[in-house]
N, C-alpha and C. Protein backbone atom coordinates (compact mmCIF):
# COMPACT_ATOMS: atom_id res chain seq x y z
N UNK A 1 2.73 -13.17 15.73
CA UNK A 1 1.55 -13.76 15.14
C UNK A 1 1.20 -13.02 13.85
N UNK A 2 0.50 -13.68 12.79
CA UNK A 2 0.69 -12.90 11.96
C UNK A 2 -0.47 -13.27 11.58
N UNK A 3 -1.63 -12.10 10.62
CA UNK A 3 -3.03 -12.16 10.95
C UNK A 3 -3.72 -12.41 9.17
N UNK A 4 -4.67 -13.05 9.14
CA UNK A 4 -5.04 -13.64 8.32
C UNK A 4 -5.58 -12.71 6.92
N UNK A 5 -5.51 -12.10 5.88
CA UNK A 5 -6.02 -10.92 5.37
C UNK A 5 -7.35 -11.69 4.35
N UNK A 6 -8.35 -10.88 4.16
CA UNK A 6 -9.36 -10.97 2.84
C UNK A 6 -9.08 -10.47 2.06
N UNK A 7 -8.88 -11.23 0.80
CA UNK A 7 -7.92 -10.19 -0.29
C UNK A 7 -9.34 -10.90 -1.37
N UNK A 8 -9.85 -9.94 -2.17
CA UNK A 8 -10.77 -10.07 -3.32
C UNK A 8 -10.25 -10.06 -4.50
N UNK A 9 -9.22 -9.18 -4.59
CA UNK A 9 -8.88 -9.00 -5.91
C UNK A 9 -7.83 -9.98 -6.36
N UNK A 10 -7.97 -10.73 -7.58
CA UNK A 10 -7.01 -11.71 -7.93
C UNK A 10 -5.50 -11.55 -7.95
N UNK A 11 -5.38 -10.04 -8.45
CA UNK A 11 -4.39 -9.12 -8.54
C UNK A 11 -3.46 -8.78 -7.30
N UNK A 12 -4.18 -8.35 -6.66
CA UNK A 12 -3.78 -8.34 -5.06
C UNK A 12 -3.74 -9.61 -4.54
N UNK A 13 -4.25 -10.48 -4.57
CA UNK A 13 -3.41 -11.71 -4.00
C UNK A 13 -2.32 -12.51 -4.32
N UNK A 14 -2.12 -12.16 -5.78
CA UNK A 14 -0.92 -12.40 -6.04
C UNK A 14 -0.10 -11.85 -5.66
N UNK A 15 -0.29 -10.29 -5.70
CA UNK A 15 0.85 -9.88 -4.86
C UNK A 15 1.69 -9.95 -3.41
N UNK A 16 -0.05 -10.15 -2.78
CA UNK A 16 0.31 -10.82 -1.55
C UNK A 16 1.71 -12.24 -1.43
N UNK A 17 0.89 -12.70 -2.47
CA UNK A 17 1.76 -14.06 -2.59
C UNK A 17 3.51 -13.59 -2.66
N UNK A 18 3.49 -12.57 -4.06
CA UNK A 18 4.68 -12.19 -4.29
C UNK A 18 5.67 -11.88 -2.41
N UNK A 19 4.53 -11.17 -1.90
CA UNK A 19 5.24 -10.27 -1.14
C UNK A 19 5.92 -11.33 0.30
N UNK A 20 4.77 -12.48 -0.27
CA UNK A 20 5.46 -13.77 1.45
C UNK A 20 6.66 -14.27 1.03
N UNK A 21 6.50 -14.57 -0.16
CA UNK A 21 8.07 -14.88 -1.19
C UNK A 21 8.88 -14.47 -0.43
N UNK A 22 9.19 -13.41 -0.37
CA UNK A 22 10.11 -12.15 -0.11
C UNK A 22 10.26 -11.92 1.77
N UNK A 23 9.24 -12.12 2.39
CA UNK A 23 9.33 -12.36 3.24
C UNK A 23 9.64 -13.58 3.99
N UNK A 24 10.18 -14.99 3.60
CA UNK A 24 10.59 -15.90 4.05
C UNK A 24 9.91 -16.23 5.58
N UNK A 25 10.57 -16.06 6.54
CA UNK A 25 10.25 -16.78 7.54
C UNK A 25 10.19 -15.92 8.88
N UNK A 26 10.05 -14.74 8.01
CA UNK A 26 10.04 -13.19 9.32
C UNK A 26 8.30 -12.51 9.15
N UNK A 27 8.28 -11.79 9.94
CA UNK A 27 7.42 -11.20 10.14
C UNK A 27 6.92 -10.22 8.84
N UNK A 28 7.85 -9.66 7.94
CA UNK A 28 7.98 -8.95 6.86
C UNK A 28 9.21 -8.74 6.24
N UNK A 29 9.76 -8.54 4.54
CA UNK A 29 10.89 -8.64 4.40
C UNK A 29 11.39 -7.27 4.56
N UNK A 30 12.29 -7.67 4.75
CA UNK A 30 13.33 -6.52 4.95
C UNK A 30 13.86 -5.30 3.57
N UNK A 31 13.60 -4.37 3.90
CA UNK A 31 14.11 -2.61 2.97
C UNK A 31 15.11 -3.37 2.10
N UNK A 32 16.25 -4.41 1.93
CA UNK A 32 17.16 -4.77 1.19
C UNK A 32 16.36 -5.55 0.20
N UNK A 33 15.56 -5.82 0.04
CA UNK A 33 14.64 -7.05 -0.71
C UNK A 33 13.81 -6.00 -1.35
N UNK A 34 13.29 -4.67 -0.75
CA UNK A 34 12.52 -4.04 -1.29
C UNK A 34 12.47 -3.88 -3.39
N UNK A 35 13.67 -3.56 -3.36
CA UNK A 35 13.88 -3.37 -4.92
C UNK A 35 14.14 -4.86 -5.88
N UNK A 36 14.18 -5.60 -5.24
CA UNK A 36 13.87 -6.85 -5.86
C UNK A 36 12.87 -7.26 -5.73
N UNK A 37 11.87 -6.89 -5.09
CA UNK A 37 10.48 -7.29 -4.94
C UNK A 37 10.19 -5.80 -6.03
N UNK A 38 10.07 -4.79 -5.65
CA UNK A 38 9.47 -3.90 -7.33
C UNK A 38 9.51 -4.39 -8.44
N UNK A 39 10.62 -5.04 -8.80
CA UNK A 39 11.42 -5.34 -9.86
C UNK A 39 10.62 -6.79 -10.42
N UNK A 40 9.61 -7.35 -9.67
CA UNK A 40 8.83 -8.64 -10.23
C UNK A 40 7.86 -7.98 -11.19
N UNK A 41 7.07 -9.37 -12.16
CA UNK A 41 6.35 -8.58 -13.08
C UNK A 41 5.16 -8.41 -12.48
N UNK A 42 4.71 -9.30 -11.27
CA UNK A 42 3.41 -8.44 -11.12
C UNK A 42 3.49 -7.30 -10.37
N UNK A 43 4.11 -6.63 -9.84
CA UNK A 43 4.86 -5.49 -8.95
C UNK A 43 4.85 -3.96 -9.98
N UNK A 44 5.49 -4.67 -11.08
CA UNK A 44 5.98 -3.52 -12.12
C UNK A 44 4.35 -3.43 -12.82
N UNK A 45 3.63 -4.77 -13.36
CA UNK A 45 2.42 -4.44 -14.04
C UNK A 45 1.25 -3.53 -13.49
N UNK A 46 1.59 -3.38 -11.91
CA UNK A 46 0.92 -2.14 -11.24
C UNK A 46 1.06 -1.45 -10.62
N UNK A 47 2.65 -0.94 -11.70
CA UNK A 47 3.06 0.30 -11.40
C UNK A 47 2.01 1.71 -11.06
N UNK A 48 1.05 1.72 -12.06
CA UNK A 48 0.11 3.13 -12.43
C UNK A 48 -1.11 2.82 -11.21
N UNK A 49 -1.00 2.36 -10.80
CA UNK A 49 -1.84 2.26 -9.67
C UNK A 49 -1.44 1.65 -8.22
N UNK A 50 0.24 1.98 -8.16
CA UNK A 50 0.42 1.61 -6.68
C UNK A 50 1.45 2.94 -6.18
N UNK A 51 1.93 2.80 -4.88
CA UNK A 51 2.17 3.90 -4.11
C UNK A 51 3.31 3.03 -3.56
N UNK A 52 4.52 3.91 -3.02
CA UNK A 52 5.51 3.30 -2.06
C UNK A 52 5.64 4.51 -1.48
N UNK A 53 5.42 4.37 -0.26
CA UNK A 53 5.83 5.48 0.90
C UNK A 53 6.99 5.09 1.53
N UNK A 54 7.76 5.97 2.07
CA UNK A 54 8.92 5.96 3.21
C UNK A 54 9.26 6.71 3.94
N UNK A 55 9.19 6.00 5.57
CA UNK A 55 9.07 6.30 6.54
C UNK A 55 10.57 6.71 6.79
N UNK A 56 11.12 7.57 6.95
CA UNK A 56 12.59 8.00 7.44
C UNK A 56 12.32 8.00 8.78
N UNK A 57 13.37 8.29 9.55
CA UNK A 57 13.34 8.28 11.07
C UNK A 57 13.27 9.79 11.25
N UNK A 58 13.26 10.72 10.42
CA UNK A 58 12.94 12.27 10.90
C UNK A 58 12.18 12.50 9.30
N UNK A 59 11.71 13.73 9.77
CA UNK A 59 10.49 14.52 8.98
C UNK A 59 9.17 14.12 8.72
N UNK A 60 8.92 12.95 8.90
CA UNK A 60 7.72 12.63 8.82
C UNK A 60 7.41 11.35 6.91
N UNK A 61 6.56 10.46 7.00
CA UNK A 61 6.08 10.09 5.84
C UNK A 61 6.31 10.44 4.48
N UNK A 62 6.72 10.31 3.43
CA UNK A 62 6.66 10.67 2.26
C UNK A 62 6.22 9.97 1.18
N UNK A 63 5.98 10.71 -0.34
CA UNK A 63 5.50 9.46 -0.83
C UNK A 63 6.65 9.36 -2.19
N UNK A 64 7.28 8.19 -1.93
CA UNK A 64 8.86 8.24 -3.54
C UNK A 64 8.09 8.22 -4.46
N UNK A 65 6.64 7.25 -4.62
CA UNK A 65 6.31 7.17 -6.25
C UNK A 65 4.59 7.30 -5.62
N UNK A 66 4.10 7.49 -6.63
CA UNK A 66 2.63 7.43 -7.00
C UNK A 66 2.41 7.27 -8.38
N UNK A 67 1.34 6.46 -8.69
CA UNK A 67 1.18 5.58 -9.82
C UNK A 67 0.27 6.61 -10.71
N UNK A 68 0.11 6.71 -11.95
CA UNK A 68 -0.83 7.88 -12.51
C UNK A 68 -2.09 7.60 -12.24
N UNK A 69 -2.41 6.36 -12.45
CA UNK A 69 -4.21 6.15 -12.14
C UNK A 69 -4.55 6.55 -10.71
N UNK A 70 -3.76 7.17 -9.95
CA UNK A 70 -4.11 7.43 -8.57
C UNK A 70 -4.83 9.17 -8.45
N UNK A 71 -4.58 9.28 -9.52
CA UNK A 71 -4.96 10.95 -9.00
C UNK A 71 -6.35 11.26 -8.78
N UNK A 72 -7.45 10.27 -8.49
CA UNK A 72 -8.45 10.29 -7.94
C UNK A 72 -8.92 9.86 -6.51
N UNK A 73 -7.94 8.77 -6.71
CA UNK A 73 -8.20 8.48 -5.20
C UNK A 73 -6.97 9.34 -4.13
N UNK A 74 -5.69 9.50 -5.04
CA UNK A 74 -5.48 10.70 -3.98
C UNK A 74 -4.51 11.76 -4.50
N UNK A 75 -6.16 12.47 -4.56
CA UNK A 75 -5.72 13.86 -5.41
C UNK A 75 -4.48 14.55 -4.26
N UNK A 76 -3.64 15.39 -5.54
CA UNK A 76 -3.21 16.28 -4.82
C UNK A 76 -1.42 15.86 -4.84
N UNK A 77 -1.58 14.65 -4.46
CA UNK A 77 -0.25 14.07 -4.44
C UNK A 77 0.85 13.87 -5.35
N UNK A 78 2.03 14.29 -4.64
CA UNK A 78 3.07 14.44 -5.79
C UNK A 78 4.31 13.27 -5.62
N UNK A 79 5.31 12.80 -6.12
CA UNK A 79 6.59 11.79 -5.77
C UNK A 79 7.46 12.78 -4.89
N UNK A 80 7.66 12.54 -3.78
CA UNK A 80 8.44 13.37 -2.76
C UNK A 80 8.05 14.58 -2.18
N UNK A 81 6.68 14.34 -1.91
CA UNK A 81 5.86 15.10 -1.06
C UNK A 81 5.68 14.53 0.44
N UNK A 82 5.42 15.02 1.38
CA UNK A 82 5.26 14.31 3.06
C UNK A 82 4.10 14.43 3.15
N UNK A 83 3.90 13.76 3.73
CA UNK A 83 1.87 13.92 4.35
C UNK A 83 1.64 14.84 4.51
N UNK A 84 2.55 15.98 5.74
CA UNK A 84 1.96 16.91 6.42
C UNK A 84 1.80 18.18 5.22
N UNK A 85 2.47 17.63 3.86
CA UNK A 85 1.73 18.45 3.05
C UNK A 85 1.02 19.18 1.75
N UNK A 86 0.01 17.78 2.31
CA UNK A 86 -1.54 17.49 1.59
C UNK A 86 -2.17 18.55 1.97
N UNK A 87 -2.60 19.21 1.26
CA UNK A 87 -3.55 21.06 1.60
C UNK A 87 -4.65 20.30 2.42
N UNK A 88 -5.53 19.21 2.04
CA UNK A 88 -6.72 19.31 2.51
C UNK A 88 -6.52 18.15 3.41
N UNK A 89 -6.72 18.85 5.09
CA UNK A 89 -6.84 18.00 6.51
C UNK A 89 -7.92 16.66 5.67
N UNK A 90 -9.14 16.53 5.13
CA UNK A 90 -9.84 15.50 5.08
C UNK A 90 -8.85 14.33 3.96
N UNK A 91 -8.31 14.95 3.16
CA UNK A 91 -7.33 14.11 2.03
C UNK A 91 -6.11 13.57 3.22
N UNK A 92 -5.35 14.52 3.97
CA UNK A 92 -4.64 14.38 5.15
C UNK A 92 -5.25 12.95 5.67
N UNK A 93 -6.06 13.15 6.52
CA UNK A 93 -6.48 11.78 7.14
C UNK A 93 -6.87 10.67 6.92
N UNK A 94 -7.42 10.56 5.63
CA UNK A 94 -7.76 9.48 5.14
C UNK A 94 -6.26 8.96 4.48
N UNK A 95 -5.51 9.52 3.74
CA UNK A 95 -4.32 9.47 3.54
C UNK A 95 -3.34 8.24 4.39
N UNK A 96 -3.04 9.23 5.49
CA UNK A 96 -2.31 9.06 6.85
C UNK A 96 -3.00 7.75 7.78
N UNK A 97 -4.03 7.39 7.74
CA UNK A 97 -4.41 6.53 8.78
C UNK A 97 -4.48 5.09 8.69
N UNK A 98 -4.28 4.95 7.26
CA UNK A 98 -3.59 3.52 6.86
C UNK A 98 -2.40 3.27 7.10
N UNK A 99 -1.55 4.41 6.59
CA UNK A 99 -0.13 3.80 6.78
C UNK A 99 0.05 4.22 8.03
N UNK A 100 -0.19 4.53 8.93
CA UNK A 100 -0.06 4.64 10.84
C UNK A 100 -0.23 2.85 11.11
N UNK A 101 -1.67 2.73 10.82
CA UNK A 101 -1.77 1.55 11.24
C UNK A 101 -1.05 0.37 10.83
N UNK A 102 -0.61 0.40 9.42
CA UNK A 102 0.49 -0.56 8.78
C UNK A 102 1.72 -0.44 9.69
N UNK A 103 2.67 0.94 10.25
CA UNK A 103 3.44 1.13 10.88
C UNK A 103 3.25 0.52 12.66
N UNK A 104 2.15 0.51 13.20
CA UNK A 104 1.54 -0.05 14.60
C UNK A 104 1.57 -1.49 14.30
N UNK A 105 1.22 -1.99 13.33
CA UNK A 105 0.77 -3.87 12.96
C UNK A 105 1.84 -4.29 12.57
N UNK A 106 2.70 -3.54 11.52
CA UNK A 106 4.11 -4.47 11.15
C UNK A 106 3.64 -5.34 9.97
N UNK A 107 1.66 -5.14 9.80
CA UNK A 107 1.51 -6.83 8.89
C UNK A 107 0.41 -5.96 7.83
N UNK A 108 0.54 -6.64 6.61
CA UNK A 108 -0.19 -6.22 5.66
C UNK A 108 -1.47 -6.06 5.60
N UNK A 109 -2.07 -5.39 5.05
CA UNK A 109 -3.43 -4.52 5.31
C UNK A 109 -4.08 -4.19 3.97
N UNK A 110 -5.39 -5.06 4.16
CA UNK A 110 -6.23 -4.80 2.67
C UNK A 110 -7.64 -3.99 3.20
N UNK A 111 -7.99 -2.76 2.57
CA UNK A 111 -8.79 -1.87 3.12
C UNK A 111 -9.75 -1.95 1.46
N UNK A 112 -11.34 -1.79 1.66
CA UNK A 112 -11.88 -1.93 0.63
C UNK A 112 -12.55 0.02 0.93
N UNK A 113 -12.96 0.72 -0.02
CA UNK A 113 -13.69 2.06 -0.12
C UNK A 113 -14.41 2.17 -1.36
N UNK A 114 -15.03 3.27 -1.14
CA UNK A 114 -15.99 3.84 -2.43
C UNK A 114 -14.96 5.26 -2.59
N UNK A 115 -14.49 5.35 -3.90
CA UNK A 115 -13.99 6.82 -4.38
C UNK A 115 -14.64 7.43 -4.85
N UNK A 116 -14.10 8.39 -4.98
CA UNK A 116 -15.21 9.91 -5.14
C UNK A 116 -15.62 10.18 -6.07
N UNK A 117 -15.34 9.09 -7.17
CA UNK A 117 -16.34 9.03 -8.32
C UNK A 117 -17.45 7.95 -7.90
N UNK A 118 -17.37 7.34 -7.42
CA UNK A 118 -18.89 6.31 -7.21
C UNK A 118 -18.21 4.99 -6.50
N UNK A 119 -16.74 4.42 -8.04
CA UNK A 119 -16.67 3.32 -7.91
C UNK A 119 -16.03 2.61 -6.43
N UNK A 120 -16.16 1.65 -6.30
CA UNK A 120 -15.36 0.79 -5.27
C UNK A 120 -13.94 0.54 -5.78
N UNK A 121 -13.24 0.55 -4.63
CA UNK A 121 -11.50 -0.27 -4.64
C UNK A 121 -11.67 -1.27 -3.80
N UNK A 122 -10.29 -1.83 -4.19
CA UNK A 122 -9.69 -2.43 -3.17
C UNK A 122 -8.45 -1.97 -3.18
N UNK A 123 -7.15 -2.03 -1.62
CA UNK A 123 -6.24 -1.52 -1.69
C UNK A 123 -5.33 -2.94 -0.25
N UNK A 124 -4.22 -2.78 -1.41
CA UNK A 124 -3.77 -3.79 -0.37
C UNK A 124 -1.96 -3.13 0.09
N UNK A 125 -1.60 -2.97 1.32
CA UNK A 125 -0.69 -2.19 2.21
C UNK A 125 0.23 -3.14 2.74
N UNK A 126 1.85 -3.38 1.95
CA UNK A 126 2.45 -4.20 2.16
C UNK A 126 3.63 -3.67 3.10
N UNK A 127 4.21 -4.17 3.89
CA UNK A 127 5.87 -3.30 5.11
C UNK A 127 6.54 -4.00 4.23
N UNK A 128 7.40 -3.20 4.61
CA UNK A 128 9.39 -3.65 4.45
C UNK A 128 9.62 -3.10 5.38
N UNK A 129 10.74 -3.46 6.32
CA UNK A 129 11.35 -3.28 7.61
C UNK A 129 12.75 -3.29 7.64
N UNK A 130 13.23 -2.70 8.70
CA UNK A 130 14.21 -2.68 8.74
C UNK A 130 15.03 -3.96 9.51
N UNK A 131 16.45 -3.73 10.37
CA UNK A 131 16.81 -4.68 10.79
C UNK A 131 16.29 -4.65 12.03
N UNK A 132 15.58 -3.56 12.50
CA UNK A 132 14.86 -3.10 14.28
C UNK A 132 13.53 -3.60 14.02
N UNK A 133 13.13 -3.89 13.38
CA UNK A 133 11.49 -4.39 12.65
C UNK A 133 10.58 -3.47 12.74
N UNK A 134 11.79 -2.13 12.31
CA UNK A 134 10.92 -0.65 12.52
C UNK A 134 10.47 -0.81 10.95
N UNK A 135 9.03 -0.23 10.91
CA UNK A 135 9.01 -0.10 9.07
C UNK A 135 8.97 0.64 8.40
N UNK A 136 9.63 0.89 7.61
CA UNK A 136 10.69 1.89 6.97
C UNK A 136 10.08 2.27 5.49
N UNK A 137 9.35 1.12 4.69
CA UNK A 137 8.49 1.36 3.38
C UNK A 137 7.40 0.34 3.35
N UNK A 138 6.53 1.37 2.74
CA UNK A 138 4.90 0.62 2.79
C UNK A 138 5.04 0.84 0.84
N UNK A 139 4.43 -0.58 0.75
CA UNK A 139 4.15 -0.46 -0.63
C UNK A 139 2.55 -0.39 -0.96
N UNK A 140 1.95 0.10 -1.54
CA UNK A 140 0.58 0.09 -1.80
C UNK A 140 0.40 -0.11 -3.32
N UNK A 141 -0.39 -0.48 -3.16
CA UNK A 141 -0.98 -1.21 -4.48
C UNK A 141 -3.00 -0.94 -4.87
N UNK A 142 -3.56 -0.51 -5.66
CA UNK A 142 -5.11 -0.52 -5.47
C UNK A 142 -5.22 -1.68 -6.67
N UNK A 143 -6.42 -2.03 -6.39
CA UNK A 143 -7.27 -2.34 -7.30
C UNK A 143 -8.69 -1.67 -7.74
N UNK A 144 -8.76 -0.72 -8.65
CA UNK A 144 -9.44 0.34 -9.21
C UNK A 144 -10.85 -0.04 -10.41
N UNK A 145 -10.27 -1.60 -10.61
CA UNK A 145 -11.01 -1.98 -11.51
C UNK A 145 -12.95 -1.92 -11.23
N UNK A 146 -12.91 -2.11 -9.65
CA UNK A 146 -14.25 -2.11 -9.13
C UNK A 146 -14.61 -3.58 -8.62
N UNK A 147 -15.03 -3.62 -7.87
CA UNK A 147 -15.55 -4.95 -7.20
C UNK A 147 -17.07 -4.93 -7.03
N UNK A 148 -17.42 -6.13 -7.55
CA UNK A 148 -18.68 -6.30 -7.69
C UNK A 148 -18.84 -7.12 -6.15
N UNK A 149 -19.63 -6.29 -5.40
CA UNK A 149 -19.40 -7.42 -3.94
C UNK A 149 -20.90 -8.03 -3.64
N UNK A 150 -21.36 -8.17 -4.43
CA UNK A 150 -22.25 -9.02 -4.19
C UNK A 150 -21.87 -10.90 -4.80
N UNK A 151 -21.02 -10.39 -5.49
CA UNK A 151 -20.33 -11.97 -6.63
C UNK A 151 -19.34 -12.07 -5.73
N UNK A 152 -18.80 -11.23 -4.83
CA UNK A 152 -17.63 -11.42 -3.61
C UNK A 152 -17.93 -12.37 -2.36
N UNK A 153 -19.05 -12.23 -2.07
CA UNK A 153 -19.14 -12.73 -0.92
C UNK A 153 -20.21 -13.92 -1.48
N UNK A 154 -21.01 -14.53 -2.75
CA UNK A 154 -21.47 -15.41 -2.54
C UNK A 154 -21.19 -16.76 -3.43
């Protein structure tokens, strides 16, 4: 079953869109599709503000890329760093508890927050899987621009 997402940002729903493309008629597309799905222009146009993690089957989480506009929402982080080591347990968890749950659901995940400068995001958490429908890379993507959510919901 596959579960319905609220996506606000115009940006992020396209990508969404991009990302069903790619996923055809499965649950999520598959790690072989991954680099042809980067490789689209709306994919590449938010480069500086998206994330691809990968899940190996030993050591734990890592992150291959991080986008430059990210170093606020998550300080600290480097391209080929692992979760377990983010200095600060509170950066740690907030970090880590999206992509757990992306890894438990199998299905894409749009999470809205306030960053630690004031403004609001949006962030939308796409799988690639393997051939076990273990998932192997999470692509992330924000939208940083700010959401006005009062013009959102009426």
């Amino acid at each position: 079953m596959i579960n319905w997402i609220d996506i606000l940002s115009p940006k992020l729903r396209q990508l969404h869109q991009d990302w069903m493309h790619y996923r055809g008629n499965f649950l999520m597309p598959g790690v072989g599709t991954y680099n042809a799905f980067a490789g689209i222009e709306s994919v590449t146009e938010a480069d500086a503000v998206s994330t691809a993690v990968l899940l190996p089957a030993e050591g734990g989480p890592l992150f291959k890329h991080i986008g430059l506009q990210l170093t606020n929402v998550l300080p600290d982080c480097k391209p080929g760093m692992r979760f377990s080591e983010l200095r600060s347990p509170i950066t740690r968890a907030a970090v880590t508890a999206p992509y757990h749950r992306i890894v438990a659901s199998r299905q894409p995940e749009v999470r809205r927050n306030r960053g630690s400068g004031g403004y609001d995001y949006e962030m939308l958490l796409l799988p690639f899987s393997d051939n076990k429908l273990h998932v192997r890379i999470i692509h992330a993507v924000y939208d940083l621009a700010g959401i006005d959510w009062k013009k959102a919901f009426t």
